[in-house]
Protein backbone atom coordinates (compact mmCIF):
# COMPACT_ATOMS: atom_id res chain seq x y z
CA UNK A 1 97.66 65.18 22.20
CA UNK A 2 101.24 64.36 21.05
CA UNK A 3 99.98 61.01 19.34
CA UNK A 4 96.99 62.82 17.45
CA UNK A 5 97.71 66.35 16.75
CA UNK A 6 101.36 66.61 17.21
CA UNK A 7 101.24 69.32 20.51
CA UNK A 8 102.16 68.61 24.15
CA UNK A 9 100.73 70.34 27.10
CA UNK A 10 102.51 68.73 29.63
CA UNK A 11 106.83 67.89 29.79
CA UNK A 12 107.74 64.72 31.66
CA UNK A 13 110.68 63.07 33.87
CA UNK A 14 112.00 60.13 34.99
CA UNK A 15 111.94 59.82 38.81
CA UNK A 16 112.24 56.95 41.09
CA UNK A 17 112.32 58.00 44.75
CA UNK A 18 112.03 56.78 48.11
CA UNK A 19 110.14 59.08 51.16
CA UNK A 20 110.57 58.28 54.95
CA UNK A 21 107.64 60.43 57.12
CA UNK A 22 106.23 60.54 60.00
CA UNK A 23 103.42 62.59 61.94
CA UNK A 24 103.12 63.45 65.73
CA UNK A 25 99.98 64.96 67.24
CA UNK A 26 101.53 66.90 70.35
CA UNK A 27 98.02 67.90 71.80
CA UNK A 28 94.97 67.98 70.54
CA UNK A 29 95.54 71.13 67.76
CA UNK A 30 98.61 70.76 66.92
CA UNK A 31 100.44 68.55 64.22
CA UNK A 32 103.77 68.32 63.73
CA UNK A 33 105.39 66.24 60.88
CA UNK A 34 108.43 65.57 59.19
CA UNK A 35 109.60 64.29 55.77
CA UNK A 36 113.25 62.76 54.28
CA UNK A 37 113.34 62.05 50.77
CA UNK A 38 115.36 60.99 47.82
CA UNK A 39 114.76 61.58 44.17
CA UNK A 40 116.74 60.28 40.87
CA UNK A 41 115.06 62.41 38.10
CA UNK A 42 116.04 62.93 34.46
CA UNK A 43 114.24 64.17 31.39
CA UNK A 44 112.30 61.94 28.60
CA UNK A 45 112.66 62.50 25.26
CA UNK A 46 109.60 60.73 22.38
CA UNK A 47 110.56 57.70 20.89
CA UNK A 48 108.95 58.78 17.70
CA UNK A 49 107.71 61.87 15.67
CA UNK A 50 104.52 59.98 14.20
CA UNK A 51 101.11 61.66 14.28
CA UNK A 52 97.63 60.63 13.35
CA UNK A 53 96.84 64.01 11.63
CA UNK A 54 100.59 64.04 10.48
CA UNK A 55 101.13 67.47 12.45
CA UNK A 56 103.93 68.35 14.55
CA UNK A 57 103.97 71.08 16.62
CA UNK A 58 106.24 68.86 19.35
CA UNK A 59 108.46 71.25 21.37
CA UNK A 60 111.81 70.14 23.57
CA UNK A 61 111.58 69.25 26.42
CA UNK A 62 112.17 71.71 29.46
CA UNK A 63 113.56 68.99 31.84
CA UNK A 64 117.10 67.77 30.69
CA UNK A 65 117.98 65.03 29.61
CA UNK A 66 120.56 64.89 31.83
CA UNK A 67 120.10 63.18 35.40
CA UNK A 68 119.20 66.39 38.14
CA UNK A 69 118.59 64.69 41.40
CA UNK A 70 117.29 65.82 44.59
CA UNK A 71 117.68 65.05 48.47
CA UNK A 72 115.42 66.69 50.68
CA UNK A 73 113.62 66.98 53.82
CA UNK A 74 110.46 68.64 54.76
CA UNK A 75 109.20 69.78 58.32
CA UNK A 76 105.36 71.23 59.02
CA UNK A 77 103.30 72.28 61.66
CA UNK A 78 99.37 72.23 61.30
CA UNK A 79 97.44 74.52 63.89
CA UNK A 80 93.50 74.71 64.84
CA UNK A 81 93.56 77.17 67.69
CA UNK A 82 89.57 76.07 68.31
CA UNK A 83 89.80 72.18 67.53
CA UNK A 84 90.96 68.77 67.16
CA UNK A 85 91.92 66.03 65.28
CA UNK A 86 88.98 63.91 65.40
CA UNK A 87 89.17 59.97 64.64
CA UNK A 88 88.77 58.96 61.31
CA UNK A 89 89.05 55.04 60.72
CA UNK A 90 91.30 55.11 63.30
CA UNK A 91 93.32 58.23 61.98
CA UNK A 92 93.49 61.33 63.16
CA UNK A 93 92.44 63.77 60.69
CA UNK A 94 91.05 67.59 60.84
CA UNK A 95 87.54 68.36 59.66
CA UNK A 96 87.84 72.04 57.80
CA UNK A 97 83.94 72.12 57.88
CA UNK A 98 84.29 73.83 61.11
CA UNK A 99 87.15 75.19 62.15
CA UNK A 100 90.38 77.22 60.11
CA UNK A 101 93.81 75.32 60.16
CA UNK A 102 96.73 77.15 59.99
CA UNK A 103 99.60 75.57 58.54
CA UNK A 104 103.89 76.27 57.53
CA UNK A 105 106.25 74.51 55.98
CA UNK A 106 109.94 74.67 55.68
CA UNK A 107 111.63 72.84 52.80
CA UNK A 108 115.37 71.91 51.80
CA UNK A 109 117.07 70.53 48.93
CA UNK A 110 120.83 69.69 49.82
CA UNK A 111 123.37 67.34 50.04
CA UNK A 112 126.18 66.50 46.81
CA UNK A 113 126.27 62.46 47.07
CA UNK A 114 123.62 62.15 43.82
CA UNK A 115 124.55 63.92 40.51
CA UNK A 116 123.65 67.63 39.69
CA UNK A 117 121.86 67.58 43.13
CA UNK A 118 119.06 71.10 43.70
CA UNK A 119 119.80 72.53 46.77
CA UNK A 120 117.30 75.25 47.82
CA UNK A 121 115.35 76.51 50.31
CA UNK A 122 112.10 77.49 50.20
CA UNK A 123 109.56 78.01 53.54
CA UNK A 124 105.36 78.33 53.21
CA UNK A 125 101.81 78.94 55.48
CA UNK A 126 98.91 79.73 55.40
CA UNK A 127 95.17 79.10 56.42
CA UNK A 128 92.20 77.19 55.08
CA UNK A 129 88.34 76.89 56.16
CA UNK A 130 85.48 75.34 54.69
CA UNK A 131 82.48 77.40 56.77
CA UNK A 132 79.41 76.10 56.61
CA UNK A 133 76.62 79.20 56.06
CA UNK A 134 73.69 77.18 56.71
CA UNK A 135 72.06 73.91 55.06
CA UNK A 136 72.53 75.06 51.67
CA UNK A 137 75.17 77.27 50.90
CA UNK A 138 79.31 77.04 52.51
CA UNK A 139 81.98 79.44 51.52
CA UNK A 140 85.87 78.03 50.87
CA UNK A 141 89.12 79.61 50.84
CA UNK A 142 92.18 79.14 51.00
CA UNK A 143 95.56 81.60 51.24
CA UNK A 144 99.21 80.68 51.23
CA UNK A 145 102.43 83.05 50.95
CA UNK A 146 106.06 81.56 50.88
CA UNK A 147 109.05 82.30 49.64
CA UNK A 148 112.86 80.84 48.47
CA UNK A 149 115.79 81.70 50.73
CA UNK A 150 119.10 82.11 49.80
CA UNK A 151 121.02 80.93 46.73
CA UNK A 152 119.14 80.21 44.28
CA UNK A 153 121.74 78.57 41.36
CA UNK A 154 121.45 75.50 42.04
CA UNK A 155 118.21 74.81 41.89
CA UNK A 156 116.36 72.74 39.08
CA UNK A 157 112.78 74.04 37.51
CA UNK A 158 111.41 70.89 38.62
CA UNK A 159 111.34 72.14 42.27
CA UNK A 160 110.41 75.68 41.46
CA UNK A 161 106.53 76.23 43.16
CA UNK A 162 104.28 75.16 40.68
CA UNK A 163 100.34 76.68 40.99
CA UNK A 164 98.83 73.95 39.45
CA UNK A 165 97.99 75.57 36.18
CA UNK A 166 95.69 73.84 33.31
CA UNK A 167 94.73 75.56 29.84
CA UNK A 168 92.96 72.24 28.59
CA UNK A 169 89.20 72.09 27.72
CA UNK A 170 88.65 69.15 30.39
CA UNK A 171 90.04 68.95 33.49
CA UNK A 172 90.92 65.76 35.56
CA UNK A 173 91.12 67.82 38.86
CA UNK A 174 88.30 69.88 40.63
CA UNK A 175 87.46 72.94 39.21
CA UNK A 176 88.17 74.72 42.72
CA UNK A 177 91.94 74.31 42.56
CA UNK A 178 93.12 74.70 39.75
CA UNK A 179 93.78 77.86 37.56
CA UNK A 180 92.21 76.72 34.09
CA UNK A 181 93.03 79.48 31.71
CA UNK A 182 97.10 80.22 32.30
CA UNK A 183 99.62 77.67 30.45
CA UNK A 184 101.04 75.29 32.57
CA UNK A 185 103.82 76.34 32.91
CA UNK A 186 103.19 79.75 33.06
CA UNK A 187 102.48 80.11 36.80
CA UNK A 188 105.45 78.89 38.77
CA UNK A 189 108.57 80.88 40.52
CA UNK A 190 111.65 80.97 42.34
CA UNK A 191 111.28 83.81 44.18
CA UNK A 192 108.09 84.48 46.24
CA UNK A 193 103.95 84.37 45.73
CA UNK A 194 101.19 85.00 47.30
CA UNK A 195 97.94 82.56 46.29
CA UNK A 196 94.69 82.97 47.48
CA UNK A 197 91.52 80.34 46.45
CA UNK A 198 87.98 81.58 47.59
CA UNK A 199 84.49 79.49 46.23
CA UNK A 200 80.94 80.07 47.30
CA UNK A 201 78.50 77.18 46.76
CA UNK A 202 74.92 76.74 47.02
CA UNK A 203 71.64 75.29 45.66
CA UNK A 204 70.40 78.70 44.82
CA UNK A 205 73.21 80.89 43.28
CA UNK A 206 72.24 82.30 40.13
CA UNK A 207 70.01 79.92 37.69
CA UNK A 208 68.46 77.91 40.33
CA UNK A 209 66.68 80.71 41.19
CA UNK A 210 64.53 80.34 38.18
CA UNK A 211 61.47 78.21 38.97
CA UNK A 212 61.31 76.02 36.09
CA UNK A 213 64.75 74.95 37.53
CA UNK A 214 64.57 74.32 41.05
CA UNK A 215 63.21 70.66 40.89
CA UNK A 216 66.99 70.09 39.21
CA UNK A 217 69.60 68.22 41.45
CA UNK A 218 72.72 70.34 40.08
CA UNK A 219 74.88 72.51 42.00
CA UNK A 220 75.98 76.00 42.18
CA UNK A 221 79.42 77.59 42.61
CA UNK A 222 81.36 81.23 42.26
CA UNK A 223 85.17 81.13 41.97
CA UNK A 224 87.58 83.77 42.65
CA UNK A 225 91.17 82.94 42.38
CA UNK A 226 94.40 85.30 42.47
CA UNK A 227 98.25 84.77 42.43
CA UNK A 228 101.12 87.37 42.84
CA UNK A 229 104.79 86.18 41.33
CA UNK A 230 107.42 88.84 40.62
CA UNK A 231 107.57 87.50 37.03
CA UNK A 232 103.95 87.85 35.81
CA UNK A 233 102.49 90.37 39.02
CA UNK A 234 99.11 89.82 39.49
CA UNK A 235 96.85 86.90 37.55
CA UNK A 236 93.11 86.54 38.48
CA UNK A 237 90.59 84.17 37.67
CA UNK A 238 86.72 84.43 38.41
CA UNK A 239 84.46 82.06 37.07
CA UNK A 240 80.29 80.19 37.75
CA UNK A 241 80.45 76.52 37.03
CA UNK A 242 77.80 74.10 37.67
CA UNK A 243 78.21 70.36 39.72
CA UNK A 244 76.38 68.01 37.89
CA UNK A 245 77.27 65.63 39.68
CA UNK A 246 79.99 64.90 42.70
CA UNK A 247 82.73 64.00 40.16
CA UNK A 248 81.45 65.73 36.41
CA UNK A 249 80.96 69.37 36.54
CA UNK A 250 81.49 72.56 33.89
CA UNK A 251 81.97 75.86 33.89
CA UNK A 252 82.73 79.74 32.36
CA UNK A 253 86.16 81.47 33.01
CA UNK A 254 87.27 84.85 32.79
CA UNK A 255 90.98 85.37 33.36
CA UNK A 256 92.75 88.70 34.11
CA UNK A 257 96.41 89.57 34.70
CA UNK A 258 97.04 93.04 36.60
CA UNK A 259 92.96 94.02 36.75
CA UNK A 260 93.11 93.50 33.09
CA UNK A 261 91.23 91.46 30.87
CA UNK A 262 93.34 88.71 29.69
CA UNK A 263 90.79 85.39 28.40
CA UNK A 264 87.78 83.48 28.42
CA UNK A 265 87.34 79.87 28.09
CA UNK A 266 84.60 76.89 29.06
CA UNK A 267 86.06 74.07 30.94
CA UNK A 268 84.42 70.78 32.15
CA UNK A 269 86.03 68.78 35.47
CA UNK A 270 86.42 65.24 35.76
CA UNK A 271 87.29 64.98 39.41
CA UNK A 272 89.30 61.56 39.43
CA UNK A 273 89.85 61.91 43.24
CA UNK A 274 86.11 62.36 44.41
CA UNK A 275 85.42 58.70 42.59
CA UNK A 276 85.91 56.21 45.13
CA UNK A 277 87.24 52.08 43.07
């Protein structure tokens, strides 16, 4: 977008890290893992101001230019009171087709030894469940609260919680997980949220219903999406898309912000991670 019409959506830095993990299953549903990590980050500025169309609309960037590093750790705790981690190429993994998982987080940011080093705290859970309602239709949701504790002044935007926000026409990600009609940076905070993700899919929704239809391969899907930060209160999305195929898909979006109406917008997915190189 930059190169052609002189806007950018999305604001960039530099970061070259290194990440030591590791995972322990201590019975059979429950997961306990840990993460230590380093980060070197600055901001990028363009090299140029050039445009195809000869527009510029190019704004600064909000990451500084200035180096604002990170050191961190992460420890988590996944919980299926009903299941276990299966076997999965060797791998233990957890199949949410079945069974909820209950998960929380605690993150910290600390340490002086790097320059203009975040230090924060910030701790998250939730639950997620993919439930199968019979050979056709499965319902999806997820919900997730967290918060930041403590001082808060030290800490850069870059690890503020992000809600993965997208206001483009197509979307690299799956259209279940994202919120496609808020800015991106719009939806983020330092404080505390509450996020909850809920999608019905079937064969026969809505238009499949119709007979002149039904010999069609497609899929159908409802979305209902809703996010509570101090700064903006509520901001809901609902929304019918169709699956044309496992990867392509497109869909209507009606966005609200405290019951309101807010926006409405098509948007098509192109679901990078479902395509398997």
């Amino acid at each position: 977008m930059s190169l052609f019409f002189g806007e950018n959506y999305n604001f960039l830095y530099q970061k070259d890290y290194a990440t030591l993990s590791h995972g322990i299953n201590v019975n059979k549903r429950l997961r306990l893992g840990a993460v230590l990590g380093v980060a070197r980050r600055s901001g990028l500025s363009n090299n140029t101001d050039f445009t195809v169309f000869r527009k510029s609309h190019i704004k600064p960037n909000i990451y500084p230019e200035g180096r604002f590093d990170k050191t961190f750790y992460t420890l988590s705790l996944s919980y299926s009171p009903f299941s276990d981690f299966p076997l999965a190429d060797g791998v233990k993994t957890f199949d949410r087709r079945r069974y909820p998982l209950f998960h929380l987080e605690y993150e910290e940011g600390f340490s002086s030894w790097q320059t203009n080093n975040s230090k924060y705290r910030k701790i998250k859970g939730g639950v997620m469940h993919n439930i199968r309602i019979n050979y056709f239709n499965k319902l999806d949701y997820k919900i997730e609260v967290g918060s930041f504790l403590g001082a808060k002044d030290d800490m850069h935007f870059a690890d503020y919680q992000h809600f993965g926000a997208s206001d483009l026409l197509v979307n690299l990600n799956s259209l279940y997980d994202s919120f496609l009609l808020a800015d991106n940076y719009e939806l983020q905070t330092n404080r505390y949220w509450v996020n909850l993700s809920l999608n019905y899919s079937g064969r026969y929704v809505l238009f499949k219903r119709l007979s002149f239809l039904q010999g069609n391969s497609f899929s159908e899907n409802l979305h209902f999406r809703t996010l509570y930060i101090p700064d903006i209160e509520m901001y809901s999305e609902l929304g019918y898309s169709v699956g044309l195929t496992r990867s392509i898909g497109i869909g209507s979006f009606v966005s609200f912000r405290n019951v309101r109406y807010r926006s409405f917008g098509i948007r098509f997915s192109l679901n990078l991670s479902s395509l398997a190189f």
